[in-house]
Protein backbone atom coordinates (compact mmCIF):
# COMPACT_ATOMS: atom_id res chain seq x y z
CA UNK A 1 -16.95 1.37 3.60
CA UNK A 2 -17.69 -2.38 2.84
CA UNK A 3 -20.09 -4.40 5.01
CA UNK A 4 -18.02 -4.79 7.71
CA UNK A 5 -17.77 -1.48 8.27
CA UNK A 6 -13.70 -1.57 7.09
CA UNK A 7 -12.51 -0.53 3.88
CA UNK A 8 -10.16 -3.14 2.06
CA UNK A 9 -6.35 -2.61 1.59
CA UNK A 10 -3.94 -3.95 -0.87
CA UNK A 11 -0.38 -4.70 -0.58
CA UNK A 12 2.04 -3.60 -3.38
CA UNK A 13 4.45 -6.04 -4.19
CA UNK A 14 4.91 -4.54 -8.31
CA UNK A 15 8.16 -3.01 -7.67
CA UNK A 16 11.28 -3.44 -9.44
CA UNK A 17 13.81 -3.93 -6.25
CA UNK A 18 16.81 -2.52 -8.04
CA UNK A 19 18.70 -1.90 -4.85
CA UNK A 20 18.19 -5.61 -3.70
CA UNK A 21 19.66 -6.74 -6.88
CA UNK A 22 16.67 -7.82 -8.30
CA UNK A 23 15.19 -9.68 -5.68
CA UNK A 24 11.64 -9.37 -5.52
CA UNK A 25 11.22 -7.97 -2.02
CA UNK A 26 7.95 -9.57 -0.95
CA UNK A 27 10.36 -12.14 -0.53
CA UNK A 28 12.99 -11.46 1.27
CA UNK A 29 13.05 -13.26 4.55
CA UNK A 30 13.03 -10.99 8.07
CA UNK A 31 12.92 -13.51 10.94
CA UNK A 32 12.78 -16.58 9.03
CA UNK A 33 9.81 -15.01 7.17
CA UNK A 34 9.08 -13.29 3.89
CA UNK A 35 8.88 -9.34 4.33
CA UNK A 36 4.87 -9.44 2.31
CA UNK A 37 4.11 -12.57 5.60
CA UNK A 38 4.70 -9.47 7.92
CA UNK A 39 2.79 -6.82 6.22
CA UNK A 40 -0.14 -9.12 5.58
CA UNK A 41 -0.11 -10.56 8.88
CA UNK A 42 -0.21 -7.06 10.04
CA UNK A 43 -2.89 -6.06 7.78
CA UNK A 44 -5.39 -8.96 7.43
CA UNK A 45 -7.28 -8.35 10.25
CA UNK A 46 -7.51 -4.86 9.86
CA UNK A 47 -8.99 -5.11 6.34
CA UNK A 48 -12.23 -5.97 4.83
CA UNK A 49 -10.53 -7.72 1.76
CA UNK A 50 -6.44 -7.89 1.73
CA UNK A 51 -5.16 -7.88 -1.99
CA UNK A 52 -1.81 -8.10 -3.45
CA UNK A 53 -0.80 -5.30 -6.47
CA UNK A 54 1.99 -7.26 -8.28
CA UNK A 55 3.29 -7.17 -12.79
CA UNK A 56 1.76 -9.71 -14.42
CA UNK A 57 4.47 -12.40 -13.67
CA UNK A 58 4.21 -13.05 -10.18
CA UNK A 59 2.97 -17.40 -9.84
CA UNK A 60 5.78 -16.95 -6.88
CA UNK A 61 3.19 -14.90 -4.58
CA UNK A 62 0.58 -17.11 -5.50
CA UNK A 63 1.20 -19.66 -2.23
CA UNK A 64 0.38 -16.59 0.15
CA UNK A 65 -3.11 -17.09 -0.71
CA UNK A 66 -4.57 -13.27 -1.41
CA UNK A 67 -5.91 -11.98 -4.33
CA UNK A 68 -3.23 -11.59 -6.71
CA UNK A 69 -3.95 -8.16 -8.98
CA UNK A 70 -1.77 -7.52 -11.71
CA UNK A 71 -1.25 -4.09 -13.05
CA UNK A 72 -3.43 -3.28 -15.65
CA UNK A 73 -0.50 -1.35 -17.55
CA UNK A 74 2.45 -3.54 -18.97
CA UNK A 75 5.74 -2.04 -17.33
CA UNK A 76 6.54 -1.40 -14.47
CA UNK A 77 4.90 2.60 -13.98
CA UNK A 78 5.21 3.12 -10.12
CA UNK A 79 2.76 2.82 -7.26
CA UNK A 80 -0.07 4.58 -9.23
CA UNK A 81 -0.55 1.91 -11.59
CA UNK A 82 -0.99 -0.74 -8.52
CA UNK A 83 -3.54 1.70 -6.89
CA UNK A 84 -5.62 2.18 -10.15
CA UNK A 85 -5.73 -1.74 -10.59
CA UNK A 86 -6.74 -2.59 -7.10
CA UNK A 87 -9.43 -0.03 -7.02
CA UNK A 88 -10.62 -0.75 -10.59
CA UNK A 89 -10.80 -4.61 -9.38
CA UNK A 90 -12.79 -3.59 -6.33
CA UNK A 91 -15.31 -1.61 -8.65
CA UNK A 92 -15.63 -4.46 -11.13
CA UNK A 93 -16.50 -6.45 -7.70
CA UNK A 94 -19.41 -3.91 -7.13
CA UNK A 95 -16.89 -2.86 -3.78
CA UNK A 96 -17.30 0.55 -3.02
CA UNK A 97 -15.71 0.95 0.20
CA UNK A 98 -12.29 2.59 0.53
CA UNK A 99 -8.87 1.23 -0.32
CA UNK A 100 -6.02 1.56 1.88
CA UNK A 101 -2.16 1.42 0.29
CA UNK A 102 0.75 -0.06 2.26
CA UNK A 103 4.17 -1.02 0.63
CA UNK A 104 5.68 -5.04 1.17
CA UNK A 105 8.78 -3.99 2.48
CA UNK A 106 7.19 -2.29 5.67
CA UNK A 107 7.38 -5.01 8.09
CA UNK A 108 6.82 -2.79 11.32
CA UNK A 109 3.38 -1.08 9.79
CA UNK A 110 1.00 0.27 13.21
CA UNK A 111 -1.72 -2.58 14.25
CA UNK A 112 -4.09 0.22 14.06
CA UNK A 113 -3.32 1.87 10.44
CA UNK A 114 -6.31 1.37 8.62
CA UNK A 115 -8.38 2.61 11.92
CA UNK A 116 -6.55 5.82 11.89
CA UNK A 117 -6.85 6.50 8.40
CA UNK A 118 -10.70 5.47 8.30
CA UNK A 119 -11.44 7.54 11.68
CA UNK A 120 -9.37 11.04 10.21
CA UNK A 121 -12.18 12.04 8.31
CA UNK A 122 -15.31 13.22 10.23
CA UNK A 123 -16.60 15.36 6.84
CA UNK A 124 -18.35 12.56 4.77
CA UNK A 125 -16.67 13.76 1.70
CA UNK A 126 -13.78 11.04 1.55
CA UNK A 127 -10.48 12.87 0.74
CA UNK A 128 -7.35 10.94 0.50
CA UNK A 129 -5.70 10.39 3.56
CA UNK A 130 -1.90 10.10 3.92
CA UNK A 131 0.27 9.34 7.00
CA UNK A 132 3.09 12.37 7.70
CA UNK A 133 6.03 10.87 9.80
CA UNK A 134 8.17 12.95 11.25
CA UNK A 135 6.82 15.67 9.09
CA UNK A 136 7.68 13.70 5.96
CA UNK A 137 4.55 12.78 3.73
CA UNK A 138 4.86 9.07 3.16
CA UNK A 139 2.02 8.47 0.28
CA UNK A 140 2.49 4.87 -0.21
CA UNK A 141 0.37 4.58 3.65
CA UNK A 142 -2.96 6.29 2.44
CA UNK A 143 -6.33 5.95 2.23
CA UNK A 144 -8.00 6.39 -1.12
CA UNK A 145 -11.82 5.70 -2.38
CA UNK A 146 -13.58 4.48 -5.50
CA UNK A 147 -14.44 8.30 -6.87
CA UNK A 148 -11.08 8.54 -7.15
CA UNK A 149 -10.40 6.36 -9.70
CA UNK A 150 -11.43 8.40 -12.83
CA UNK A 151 -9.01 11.14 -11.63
CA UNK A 152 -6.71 8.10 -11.23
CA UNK A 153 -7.08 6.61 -14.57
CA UNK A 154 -6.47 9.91 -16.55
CA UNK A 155 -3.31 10.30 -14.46
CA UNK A 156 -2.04 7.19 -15.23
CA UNK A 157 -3.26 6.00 -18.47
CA UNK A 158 -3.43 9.63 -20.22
CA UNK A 159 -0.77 11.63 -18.41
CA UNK A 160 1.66 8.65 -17.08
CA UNK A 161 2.35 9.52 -13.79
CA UNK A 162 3.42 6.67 -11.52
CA UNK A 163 3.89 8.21 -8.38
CA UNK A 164 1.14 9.09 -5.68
CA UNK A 165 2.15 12.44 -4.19
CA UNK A 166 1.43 14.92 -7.36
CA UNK A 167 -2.04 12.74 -7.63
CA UNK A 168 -2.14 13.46 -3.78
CA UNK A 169 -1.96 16.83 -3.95
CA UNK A 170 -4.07 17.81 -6.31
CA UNK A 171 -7.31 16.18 -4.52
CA UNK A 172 -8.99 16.62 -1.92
CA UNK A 173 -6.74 15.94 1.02
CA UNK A 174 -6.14 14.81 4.92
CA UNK A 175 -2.47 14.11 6.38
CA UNK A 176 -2.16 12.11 9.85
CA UNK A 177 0.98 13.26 11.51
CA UNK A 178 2.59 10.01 13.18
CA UNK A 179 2.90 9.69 16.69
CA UNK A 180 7.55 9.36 16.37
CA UNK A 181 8.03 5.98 17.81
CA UNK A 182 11.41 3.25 17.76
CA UNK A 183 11.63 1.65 15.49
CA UNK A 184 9.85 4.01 12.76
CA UNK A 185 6.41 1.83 11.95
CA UNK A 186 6.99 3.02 8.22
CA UNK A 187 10.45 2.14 8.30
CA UNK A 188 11.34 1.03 4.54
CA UNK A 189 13.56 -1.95 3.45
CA UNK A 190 15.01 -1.11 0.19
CA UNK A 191 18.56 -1.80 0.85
CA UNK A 192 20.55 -4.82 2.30
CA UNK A 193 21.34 -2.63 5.04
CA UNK A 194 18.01 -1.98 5.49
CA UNK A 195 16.72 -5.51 6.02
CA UNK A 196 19.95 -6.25 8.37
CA UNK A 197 18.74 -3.44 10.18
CA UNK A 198 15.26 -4.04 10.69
CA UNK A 199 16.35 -7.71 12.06
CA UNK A 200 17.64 -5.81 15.22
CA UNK A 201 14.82 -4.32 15.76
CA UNK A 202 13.38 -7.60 16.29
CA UNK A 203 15.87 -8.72 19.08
């Protein structure tokens, strides 16, 4: 944990948004407001630091104000590469709390996500923590800490993975199974459909 007592999160914003035609996702607009405005609004007072994972040519997320940290791996390589750059920044920083992971495009993330994934461990030892919804793992929500990150860094710079769950599962490991709720506070905008949907949840 940091100073405060919370461990920092980052946002990643990296992805390629193939099913939104391109668009980077961060901003889309939900309620006359980018989706990344949500999650960091959500987020910022939850956190000890917020941070933004994004490829190195992102000047457009630059007026939001956070910590901009580009993956340290040219190319697009998944989620993996954003987590091994935030935590590698926060070690460079002399940070040695824990990091927690949330996707942009999760508008509807639970006020109380970082406390939950902080409080699930009562061992000490600092396993990764996932959230389970509706007994679905959903990796990108998770909890993970700086001795991690040489596991991390052979994954993705010697083994190129890019995806969280095999790296999940072969550490030491805590799921949180979601209290079901309407709308879904992991609920996903990846589609058109998706973000037309999520504006009804707002009405």
């Amino acid at each position: 944990m940091t100073e405060t007592g919370k461990p920092a999160a980052v946002i990643l914003a990296g992805g390629r948004s193939s099913r939104m035609g391109g668009k980077r996702k961060a901003l889309l607009e939900l309620d006359s407001r980018p989706l990344l405005s949500h999650v960091a609004g959500r987020l910022q007072t939850q956190s000890s630091l917020l941070l933004l994972s994004c490829d190195a040519q992102s000047s457009e997320l630059e007026s939001f104000g956070l910590p901009l940290i580009p993956d340290l791996l040219p190319g697009y390589r998944g989620p993996l590469t954003g987590l091994y750059s935030a935590l590698k920044y926060l070690s460079d920083l002399g940070q040695h709390g824990g990091l927690v992971l949330c996707p942009c495009d999760a508008p509807f993330i639970p006020h109380d996500l970082v406390q939950v994934l902080s409080g699930a461990d009562r061992t000490g030892e600092n396993p990764v923590v996932a959230v389970s919804y509706q007994g679905v793992l959903q990796p990108t929500f998770s909890l993970w800490h700086p001795h991690h990150l040489p596991v991390i860094h052979d994954a993705v710079v010697n083994q190129g993975y890019g995806g969280l769950k095999h790296l999940f599962f072969t550490l030491p490991h805590k799921i949180v199974e979601w209290v079901s709720t309407e709308p879904s506070p992991f609920f996903n905008i990846n589609t058109p459909a998706d973000l037309k949907t999520a504006s009804t949840y707002l009405d």
